[in-house]
Protein backbone atom coordinates (compact mmCIF):
# COMPACT_ATOMS: atom_id res chain seq x y z
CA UNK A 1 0.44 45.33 -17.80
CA UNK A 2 -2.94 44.38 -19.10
CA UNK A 3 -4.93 41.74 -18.40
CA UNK A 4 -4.77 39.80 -21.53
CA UNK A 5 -0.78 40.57 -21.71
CA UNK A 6 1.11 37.74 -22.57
CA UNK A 7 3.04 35.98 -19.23
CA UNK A 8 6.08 33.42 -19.07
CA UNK A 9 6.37 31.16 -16.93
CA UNK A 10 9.35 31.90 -14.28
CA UNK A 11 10.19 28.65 -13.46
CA UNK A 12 11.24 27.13 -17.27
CA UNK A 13 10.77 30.63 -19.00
CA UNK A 14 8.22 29.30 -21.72
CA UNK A 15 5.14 31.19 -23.13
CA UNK A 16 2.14 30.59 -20.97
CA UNK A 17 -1.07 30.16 -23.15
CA UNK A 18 -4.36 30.55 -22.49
CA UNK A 19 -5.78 29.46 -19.30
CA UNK A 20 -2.24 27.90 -18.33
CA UNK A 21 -1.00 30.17 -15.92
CA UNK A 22 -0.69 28.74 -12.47
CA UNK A 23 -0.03 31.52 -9.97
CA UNK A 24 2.63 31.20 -7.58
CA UNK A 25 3.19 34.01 -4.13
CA UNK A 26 5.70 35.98 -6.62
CA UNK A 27 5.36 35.02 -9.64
CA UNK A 28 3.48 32.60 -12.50
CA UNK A 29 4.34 28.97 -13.62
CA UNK A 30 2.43 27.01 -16.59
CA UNK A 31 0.68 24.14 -16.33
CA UNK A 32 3.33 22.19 -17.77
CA UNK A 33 5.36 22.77 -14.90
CA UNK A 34 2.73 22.26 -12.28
CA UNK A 35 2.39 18.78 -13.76
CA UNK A 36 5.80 18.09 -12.29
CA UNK A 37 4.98 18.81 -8.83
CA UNK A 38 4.22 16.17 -6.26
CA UNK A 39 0.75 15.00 -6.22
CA UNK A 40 0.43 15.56 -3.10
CA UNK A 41 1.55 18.70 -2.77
CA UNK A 42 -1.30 21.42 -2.09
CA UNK A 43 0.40 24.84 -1.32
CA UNK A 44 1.00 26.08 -5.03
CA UNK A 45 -0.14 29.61 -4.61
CA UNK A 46 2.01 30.30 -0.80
CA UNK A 47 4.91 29.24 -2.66
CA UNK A 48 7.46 31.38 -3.95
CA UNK A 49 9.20 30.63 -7.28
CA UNK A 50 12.50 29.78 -5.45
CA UNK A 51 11.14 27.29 -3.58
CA UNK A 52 9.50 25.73 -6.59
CA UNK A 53 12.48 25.31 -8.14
CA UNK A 54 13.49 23.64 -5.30
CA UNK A 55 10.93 20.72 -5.20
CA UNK A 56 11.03 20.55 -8.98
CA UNK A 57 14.85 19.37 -8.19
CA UNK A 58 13.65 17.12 -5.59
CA UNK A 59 10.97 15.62 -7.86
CA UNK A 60 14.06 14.62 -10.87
CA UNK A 61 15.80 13.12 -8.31
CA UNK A 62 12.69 11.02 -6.98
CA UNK A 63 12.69 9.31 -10.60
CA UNK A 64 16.08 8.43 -10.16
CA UNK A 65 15.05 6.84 -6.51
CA UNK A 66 12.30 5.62 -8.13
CA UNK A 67 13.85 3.31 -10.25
CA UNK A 68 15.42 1.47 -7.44
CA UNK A 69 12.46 1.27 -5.67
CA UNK A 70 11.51 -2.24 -5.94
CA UNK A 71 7.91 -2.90 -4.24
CA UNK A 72 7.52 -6.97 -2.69
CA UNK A 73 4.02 -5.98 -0.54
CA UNK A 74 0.57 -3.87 -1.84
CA UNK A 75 -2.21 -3.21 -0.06
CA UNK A 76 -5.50 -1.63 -1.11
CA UNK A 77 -7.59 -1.82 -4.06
CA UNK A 78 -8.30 1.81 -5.13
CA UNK A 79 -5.39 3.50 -3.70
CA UNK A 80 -1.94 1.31 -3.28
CA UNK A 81 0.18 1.95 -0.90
CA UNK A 82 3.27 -0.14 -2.35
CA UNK A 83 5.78 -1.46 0.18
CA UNK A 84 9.81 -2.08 -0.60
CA UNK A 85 11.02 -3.83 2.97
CA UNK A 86 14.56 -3.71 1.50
CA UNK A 87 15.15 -0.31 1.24
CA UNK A 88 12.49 0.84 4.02
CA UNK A 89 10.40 2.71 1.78
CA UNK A 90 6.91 3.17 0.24
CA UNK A 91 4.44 4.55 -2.39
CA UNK A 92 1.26 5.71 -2.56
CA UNK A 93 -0.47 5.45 -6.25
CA UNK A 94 -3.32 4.37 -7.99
CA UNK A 95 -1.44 3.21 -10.90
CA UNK A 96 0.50 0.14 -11.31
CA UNK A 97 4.21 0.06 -11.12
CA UNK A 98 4.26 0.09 -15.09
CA UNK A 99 2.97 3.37 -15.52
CA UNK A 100 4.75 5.29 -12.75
CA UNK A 101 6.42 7.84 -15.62
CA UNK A 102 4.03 10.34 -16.32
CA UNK A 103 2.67 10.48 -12.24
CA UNK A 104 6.14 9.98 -10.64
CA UNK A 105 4.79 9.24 -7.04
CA UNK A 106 6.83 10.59 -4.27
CA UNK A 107 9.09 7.30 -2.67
CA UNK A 108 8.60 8.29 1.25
CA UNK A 109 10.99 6.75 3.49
CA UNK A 110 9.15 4.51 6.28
CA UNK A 111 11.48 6.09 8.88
CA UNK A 112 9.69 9.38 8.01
CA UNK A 113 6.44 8.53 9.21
CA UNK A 114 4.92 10.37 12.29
CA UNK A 115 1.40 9.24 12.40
CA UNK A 116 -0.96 6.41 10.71
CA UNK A 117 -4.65 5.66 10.79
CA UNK A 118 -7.54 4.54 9.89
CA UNK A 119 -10.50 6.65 8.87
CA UNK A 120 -13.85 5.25 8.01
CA UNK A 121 -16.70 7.34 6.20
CA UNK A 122 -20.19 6.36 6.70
CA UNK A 123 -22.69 6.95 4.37
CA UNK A 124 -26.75 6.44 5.25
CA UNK A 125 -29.01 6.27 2.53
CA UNK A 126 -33.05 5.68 3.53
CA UNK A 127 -35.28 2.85 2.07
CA UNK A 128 -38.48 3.76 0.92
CA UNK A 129 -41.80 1.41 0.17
CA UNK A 130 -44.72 2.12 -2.48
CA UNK A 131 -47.78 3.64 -0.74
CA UNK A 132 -51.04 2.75 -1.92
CA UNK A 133 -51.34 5.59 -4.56
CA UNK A 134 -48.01 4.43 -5.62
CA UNK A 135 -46.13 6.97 -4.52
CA UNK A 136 -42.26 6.47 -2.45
CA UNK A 137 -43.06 6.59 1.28
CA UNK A 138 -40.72 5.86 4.23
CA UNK A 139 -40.92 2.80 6.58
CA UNK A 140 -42.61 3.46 9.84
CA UNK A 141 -40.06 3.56 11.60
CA UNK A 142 -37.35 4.90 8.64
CA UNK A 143 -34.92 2.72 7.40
CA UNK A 144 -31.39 2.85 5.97
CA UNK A 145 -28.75 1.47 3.79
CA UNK A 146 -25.56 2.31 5.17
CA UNK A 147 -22.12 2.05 3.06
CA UNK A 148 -18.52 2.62 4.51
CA UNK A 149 -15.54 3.92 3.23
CA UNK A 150 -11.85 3.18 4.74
CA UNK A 151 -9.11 5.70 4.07
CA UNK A 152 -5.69 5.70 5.72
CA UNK A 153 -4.03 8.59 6.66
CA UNK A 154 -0.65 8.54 6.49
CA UNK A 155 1.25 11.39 8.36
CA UNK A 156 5.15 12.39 7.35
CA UNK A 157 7.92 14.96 7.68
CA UNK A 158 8.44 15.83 4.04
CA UNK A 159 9.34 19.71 3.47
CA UNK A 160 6.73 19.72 0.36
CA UNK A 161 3.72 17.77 2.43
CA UNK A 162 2.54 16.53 5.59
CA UNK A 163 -0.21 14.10 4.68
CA UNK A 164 -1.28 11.26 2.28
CA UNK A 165 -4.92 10.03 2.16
CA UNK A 166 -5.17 6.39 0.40
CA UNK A 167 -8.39 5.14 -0.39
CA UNK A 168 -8.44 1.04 -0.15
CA UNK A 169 -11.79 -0.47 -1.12
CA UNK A 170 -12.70 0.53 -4.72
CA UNK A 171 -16.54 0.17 -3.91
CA UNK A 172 -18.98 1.27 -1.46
CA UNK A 173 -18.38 -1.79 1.57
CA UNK A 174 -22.10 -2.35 2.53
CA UNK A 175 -22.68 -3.11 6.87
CA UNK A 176 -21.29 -2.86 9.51
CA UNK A 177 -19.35 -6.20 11.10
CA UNK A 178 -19.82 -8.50 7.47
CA UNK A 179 -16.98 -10.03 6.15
CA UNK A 180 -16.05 -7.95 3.66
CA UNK A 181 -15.75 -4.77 6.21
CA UNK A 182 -13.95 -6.76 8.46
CA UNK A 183 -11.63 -7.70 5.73
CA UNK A 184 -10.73 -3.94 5.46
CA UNK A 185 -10.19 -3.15 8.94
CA UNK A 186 -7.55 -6.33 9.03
CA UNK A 187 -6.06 -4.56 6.05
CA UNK A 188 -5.92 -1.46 7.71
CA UNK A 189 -4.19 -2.78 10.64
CA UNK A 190 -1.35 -4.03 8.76
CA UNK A 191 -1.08 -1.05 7.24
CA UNK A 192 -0.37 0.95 10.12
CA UNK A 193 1.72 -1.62 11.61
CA UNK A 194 3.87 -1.91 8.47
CA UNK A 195 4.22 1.79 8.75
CA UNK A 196 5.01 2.15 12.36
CA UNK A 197 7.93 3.17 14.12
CA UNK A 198 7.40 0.52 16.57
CA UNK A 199 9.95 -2.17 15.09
CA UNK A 200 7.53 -3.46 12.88
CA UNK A 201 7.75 -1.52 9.95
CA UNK A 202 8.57 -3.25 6.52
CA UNK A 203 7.73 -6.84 8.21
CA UNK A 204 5.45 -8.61 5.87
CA UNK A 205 2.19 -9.47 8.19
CA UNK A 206 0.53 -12.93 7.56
CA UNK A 207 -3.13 -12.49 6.49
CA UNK A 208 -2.92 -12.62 2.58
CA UNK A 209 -3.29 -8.48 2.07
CA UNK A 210 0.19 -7.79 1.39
CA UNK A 211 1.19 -10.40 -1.57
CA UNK A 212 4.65 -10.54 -2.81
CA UNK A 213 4.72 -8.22 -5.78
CA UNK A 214 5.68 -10.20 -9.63
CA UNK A 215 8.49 -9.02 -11.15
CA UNK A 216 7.46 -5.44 -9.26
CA UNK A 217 5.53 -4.85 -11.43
CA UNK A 218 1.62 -6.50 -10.61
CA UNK A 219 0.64 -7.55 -6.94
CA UNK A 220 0.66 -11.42 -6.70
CA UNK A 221 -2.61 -12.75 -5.24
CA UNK A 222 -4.32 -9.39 -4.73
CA UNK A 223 -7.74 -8.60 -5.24
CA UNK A 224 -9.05 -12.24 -4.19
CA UNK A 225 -7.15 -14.00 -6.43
CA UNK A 226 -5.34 -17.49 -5.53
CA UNK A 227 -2.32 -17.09 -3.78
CA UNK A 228 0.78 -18.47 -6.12
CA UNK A 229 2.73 -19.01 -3.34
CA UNK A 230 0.66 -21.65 -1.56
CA UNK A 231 1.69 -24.60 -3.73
CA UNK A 232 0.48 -28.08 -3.41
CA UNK A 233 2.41 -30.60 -2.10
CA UNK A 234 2.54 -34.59 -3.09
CA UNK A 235 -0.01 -34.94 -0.23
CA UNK A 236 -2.39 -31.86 -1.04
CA UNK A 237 -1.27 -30.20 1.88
CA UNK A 238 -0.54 -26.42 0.93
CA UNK A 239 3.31 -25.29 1.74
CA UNK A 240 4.48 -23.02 3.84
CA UNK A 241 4.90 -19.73 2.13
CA UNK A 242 8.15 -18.39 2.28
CA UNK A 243 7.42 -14.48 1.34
CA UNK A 244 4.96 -14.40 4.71
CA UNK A 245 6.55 -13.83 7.87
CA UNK A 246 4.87 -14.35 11.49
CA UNK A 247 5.25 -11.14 13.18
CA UNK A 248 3.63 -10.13 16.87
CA UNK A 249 0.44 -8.65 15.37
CA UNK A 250 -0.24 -12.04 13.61
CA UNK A 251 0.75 -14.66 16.48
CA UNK A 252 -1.17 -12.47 18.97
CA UNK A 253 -4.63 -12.95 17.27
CA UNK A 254 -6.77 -15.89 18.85
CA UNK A 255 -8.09 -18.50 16.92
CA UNK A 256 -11.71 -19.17 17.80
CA UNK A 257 -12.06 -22.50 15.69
CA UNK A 258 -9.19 -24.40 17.00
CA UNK A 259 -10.06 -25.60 19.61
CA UNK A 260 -9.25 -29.32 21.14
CA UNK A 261 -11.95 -31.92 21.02
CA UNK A 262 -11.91 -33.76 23.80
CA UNK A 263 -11.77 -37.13 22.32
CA UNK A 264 -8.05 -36.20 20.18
CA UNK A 265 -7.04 -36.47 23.69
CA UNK A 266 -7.94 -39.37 24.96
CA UNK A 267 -5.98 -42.86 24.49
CA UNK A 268 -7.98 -45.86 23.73
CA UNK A 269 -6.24 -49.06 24.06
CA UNK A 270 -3.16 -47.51 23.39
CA UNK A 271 -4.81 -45.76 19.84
CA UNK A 272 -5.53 -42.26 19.43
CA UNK A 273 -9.08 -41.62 18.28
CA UNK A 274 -9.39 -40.41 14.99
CA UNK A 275 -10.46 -36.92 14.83
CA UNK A 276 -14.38 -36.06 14.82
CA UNK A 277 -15.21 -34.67 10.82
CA UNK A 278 -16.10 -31.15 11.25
CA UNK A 279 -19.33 -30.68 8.93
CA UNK A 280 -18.01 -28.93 5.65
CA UNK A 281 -20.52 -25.62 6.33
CA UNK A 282 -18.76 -25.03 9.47
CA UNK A 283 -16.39 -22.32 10.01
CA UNK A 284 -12.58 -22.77 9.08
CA UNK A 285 -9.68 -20.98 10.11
CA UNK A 286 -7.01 -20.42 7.12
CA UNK A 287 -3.98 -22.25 7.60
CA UNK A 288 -1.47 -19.75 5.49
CA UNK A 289 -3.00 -16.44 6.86
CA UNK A 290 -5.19 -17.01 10.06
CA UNK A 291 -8.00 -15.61 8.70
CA UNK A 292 -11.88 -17.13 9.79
CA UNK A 293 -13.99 -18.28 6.65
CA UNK A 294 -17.48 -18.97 6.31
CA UNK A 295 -17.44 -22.10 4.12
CA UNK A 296 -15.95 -22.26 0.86
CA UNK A 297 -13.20 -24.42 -0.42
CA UNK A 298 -10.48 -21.30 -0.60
CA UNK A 299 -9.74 -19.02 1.39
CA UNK A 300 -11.34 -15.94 1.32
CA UNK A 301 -8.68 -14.03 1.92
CA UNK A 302 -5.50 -14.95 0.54
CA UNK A 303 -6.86 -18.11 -2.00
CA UNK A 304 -5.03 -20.92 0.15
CA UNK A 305 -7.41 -24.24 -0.49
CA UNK A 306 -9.26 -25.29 2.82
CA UNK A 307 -7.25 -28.30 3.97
């Protein structure tokens, strides 16, 4: 057979044009075919034509699951990993629910899960001044710009792949310990506990990350946005919201900033005192999700007004 023979492709027996041939251990597939396969799926050319058939099967049936799959939590911003507590499950996409068709991301049972973590990638860049010729010199001693990326690992027993990599920030997250890094790692955490075998898998955690989803279609108060949920009552007092549970991780954290002043306590006369004004710079602790904030009149974190 020469090398410019014509091939079919074994799997749905069509003509395989130019460039489309995707090799397989014994035999050829096109590209049309390949499209179907999971995305993350990675051992194409160890794979025998039986056994592609086989995940080709597994992959119609996954849009039938799909369509049940009805997400109520997302977390990250570049990656989502979508969350249905209902039916113990999740997805991993960077497309919103209304475009799943063409992509078909796997649905991955929580209960399959063997392993979850967080990975962060640093990346130093140096700073240079102008010399006197005007030429880019380094700082004496050098100095650097460094940029951080967090990606979560998700480990499972699925016969077609063992690993998912989800990107959650959508930009470079510049030092070390600001707000916006430590808003990831807090993200991260309740990813892995979401996704834990522990007991705590599926339970929505109370920070603002994981916002009900509308319809299932759009995350709710997602990407800084003001939370929905935290309505305004007669008295301008936000209400509970009933889509964010307390869980263990969330009732374990300390609150720095509340703290007793000693005069609350004390009884004058029979009066309480009224309780000393905080200045309106000072630090504030979120009353829906926990979370510290620098200032500000929302929440940084999940949009619920400073009380």
């Amino acid at each position: 057979m020469g090398l410019f023979d014509k091939k079919y492709c074994d799997i749905c027996g069509d003509k395989i044009g130019l460039l489309g041939n995707r090799k397989l251990e014994d035999g050829n597939m096109c590209k049309e075919c390949a499209r179907k396969l999971s995305p993350f799926f990675s051992e194409r050319r160890s794979s025998t034509v039986n056994e592609i058939k086989q995940q080709l099967a597994y992959r119609e049936q996954n849009k039938q699951t799909l369509v049940g799959f009805s997400p109520m939590f997302t977390f990250g911003e570049d990656d989502k990993i979508y969350i249905d507590p209902m039916k113990q499950s999740f997805v991993v996409s960077s497309r919103n629910p209304g475009s799943w068709s063409d992509e078909n991301p796997d649905v991955i049972p929580i209960s399959t899960v063997t392993g979850c973590n967080l990975r962060v990638d640093e990346d130093r860049e140096e700073l240079y001044t102008e010399g006197k010729d005007g030429q880019r010199v380094s700082y004496n001693p050098p100095r650097y710009k460094f940029t951080y990326d967090f990606y979560i690992d998700i480990n499972v027993n699925n016969p077609y792949f063992d690993e998912i990599t989800a990107k959650l920030n959508d930009r470079d997250v510049e030092g070390m310990g600001t707000m916006e890094y430590n808003r990831y790692q807090q993200m991260a955490q309740q990813v892995i506990n979401n996704l834990s075998q522990n007991g705590n898998a599926g339970m929505p955690m109370n920070n603002g990350y994981n916002q009900p989803m509308n319809q299932g279609y759009a995350p709710a108060g997602a990407y800084g946005q003001p939370n929905p949920y935290a309505q305004q009552n007669s008295y301008g007092q936000p209400q509970a919201n009933p889509y964010v549970q307390q869980n263990a991780y969330a009732q374990q954290q300390p609150n720095p900033y509340a703290q007793q002043n000693q005069y609350n306590q004390q009884m004058n006369n029979g009066y309480n005192q009224p309780p000393v004004q905080q200045p309106v710079s000072q630090n504030w602790v979120c009353p829906s999700c926990q979370a510290s904030n620098d200032g500000g009149r929302f929440c940084a974190f999940c949009g619920t007004p400073r009380q």
